[in-house]
N, C-alpha and C. Protein backbone atom coordinates (compact mmCIF):
# COMPACT_ATOMS: atom_id res chain seq x y z
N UNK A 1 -2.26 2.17 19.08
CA UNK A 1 -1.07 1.70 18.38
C UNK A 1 -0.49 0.51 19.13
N UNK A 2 -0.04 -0.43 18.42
CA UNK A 2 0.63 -1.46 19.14
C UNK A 2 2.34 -1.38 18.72
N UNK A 3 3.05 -2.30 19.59
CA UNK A 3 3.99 -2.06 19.47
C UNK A 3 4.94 -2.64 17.98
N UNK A 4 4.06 -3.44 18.03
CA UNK A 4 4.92 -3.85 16.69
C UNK A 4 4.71 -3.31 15.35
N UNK A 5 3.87 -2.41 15.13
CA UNK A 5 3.56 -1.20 14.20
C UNK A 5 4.49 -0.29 14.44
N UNK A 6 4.90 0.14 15.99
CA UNK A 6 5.74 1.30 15.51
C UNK A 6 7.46 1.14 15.73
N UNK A 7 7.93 -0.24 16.04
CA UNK A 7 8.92 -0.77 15.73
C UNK A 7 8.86 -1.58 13.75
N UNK A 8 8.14 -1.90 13.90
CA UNK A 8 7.93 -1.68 11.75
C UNK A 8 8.48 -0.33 11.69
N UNK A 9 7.30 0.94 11.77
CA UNK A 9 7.47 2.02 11.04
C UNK A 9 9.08 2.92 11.41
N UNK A 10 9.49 2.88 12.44
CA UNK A 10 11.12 3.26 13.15
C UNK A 10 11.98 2.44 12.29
N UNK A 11 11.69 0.76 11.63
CA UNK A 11 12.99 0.54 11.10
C UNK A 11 13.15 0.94 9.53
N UNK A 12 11.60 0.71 8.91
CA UNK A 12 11.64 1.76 8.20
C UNK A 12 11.88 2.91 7.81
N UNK A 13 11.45 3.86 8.69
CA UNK A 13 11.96 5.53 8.65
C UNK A 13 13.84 5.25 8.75
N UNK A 14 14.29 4.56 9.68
CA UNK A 14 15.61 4.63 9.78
C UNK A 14 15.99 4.34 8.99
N UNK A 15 16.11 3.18 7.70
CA UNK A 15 16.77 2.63 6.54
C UNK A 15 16.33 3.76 5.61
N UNK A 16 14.83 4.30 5.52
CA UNK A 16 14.71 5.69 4.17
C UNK A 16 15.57 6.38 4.98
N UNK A 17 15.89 6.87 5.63
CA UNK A 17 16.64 8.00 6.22
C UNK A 17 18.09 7.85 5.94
N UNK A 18 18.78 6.61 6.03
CA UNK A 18 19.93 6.17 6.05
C UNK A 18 20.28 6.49 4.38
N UNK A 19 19.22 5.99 3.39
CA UNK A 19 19.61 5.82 1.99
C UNK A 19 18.83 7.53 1.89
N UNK A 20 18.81 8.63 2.35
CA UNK A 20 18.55 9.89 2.73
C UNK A 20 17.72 10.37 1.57
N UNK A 21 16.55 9.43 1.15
CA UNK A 21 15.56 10.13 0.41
C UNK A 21 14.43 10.41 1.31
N UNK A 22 13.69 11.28 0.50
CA UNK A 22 12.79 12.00 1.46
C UNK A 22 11.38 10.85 1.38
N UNK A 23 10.41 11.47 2.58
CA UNK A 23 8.92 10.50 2.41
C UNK A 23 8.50 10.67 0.87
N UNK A 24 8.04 11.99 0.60
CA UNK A 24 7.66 11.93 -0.68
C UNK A 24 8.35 11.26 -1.79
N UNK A 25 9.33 11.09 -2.20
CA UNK A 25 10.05 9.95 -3.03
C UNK A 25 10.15 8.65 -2.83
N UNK A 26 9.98 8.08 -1.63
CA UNK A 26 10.23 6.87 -0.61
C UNK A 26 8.61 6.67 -1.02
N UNK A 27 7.59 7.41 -0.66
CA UNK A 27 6.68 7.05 -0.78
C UNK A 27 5.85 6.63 -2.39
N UNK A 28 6.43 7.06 -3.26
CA UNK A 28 6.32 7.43 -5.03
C UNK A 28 6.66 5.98 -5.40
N UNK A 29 8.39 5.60 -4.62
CA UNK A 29 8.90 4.26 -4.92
C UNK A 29 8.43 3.20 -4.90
N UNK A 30 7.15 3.27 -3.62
CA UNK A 30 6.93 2.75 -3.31
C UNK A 30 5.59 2.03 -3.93
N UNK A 31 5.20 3.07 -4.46
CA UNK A 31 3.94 3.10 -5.15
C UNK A 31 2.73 3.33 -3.55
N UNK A 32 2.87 4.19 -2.99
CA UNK A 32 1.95 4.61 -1.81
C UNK A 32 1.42 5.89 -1.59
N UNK A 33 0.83 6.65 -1.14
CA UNK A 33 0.42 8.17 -0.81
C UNK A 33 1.54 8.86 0.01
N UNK A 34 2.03 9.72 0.30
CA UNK A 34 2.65 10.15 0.94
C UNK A 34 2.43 10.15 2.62
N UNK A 35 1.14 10.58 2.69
CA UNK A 35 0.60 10.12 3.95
C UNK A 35 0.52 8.94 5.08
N UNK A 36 -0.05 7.86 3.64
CA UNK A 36 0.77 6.53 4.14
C UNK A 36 1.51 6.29 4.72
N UNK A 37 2.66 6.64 3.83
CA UNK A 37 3.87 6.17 4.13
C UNK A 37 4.26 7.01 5.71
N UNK A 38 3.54 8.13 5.89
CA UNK A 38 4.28 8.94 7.18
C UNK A 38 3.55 7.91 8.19
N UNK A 39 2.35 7.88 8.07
CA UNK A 39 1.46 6.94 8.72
C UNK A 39 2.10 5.47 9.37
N UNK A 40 2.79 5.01 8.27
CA UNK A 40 3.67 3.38 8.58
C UNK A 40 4.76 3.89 9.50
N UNK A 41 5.14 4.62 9.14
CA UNK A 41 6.64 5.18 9.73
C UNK A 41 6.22 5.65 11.37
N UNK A 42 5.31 6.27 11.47
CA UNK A 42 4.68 6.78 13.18
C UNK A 42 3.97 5.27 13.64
N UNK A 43 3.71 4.13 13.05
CA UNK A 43 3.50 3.08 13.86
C UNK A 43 1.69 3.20 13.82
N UNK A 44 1.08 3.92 12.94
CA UNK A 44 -0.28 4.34 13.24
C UNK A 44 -1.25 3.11 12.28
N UNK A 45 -0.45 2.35 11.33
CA UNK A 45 -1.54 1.42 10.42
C UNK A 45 -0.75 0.14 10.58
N UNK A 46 -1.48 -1.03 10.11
CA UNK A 46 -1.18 -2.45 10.47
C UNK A 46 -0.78 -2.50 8.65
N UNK A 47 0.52 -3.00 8.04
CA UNK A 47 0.13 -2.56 6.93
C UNK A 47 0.13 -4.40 6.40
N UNK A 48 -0.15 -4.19 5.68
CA UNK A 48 -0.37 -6.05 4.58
C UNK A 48 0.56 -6.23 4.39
N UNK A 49 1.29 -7.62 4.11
CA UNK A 49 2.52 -7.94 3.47
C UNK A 49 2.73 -7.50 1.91
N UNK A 50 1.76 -7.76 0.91
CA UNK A 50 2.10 -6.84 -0.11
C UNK A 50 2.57 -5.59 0.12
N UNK A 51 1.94 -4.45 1.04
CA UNK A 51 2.45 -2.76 1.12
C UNK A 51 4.02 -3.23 1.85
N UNK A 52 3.75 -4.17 2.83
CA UNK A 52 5.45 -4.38 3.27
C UNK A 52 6.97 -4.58 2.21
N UNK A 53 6.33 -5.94 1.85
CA UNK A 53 6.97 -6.23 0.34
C UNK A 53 7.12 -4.68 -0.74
N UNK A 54 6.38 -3.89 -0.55
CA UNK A 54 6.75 -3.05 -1.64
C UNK A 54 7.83 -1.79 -0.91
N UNK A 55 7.68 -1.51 0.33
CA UNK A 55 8.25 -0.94 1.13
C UNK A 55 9.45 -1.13 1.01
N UNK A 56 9.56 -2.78 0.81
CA UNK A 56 11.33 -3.22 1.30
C UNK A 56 11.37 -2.99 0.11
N UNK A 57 11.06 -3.38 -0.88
CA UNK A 57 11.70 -3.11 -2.35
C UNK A 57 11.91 -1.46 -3.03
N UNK A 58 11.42 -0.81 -2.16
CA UNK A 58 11.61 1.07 -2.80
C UNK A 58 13.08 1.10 -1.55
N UNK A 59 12.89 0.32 -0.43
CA UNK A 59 14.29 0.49 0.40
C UNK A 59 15.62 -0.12 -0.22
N UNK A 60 15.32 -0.64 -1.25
CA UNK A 60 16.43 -1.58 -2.24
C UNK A 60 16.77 -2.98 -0.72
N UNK A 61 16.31 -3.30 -0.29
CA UNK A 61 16.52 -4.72 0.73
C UNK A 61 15.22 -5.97 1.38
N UNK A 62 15.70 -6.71 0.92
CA UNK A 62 14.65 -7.67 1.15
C UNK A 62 13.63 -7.83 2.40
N UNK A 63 12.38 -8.34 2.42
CA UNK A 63 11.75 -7.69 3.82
C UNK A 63 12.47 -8.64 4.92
N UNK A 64 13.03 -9.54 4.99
CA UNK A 64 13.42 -10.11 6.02
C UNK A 64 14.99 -9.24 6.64
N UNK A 65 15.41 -8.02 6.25
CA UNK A 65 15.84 -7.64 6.80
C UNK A 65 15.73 -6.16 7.73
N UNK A 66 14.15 -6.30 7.13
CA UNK A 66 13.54 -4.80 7.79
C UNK A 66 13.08 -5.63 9.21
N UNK A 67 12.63 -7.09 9.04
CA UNK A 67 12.21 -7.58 10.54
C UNK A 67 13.48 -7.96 10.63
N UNK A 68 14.30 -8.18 10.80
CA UNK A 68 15.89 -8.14 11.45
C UNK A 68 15.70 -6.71 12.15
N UNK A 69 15.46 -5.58 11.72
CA UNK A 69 15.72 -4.07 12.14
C UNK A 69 14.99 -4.54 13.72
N UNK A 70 13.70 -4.68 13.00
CA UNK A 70 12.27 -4.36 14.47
C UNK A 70 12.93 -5.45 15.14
N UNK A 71 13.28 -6.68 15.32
CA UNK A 71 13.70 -7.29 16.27
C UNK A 71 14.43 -6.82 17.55
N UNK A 72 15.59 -6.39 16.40
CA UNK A 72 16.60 -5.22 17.36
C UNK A 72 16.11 -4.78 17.73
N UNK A 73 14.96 -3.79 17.45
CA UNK A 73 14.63 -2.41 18.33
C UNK A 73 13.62 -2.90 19.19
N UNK A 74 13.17 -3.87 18.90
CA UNK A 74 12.45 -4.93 20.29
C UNK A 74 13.37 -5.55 21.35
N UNK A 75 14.71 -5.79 21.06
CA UNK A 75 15.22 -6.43 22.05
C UNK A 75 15.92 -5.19 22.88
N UNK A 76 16.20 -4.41 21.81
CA UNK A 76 16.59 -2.63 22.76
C UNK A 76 15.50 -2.21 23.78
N UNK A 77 14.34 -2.47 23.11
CA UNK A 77 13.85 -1.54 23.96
C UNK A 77 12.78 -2.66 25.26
N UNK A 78 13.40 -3.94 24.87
CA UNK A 78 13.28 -4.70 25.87
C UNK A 78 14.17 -4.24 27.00
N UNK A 79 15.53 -4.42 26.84
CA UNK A 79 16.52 -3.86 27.87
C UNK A 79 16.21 -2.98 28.59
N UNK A 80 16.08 -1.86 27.93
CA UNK A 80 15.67 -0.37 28.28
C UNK A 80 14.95 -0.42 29.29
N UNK A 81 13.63 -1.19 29.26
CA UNK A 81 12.33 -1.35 30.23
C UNK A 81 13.24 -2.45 31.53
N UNK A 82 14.11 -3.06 31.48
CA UNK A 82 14.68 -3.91 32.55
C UNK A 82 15.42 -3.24 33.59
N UNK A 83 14.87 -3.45 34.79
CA UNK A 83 15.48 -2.98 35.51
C UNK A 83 16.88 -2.67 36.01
């Protein structure tokens, strides 16, 4: 896994979580497998900009604000690692 797969799949899981539908519906919206979608969310697949694009659009928000999310949680967990 690399890191920027599972800062994707964390800002993801956090925004479905926030708008508190479940994977299986999140994943339906999305037009994806359920699996998938757990799959994106644990950081385990590299996904295409189309599956991204469809991601942000079952999240009701444009994808440039899901990489706004991972940024953050890159520059967090930049800190974190600083001495």
């Amino acid at each position: 896994m690399r890191q920027i797969e599972i800062l994707f799949g964390q800002a993801v899981r956090r925004r479905r979580e926030r708008l508190g539908i479940s994977q299986k519906a999140f994943a339906q919206k999305a037009g994806i497998h359920r699996t998938y979608a757990s799959s994106v969310e644990l950081g385990k697949v590299t996904v295409s900009i189309r599956i991204a694009c469809q991601l942000a659009q079952a999240l009701g928000v444009p994808l440039s604000k899901i990489w706004n999310d991972v940024e953050r949680l890159a520059a967090a967990a930049e800190r974190d690692r600083a001495p």
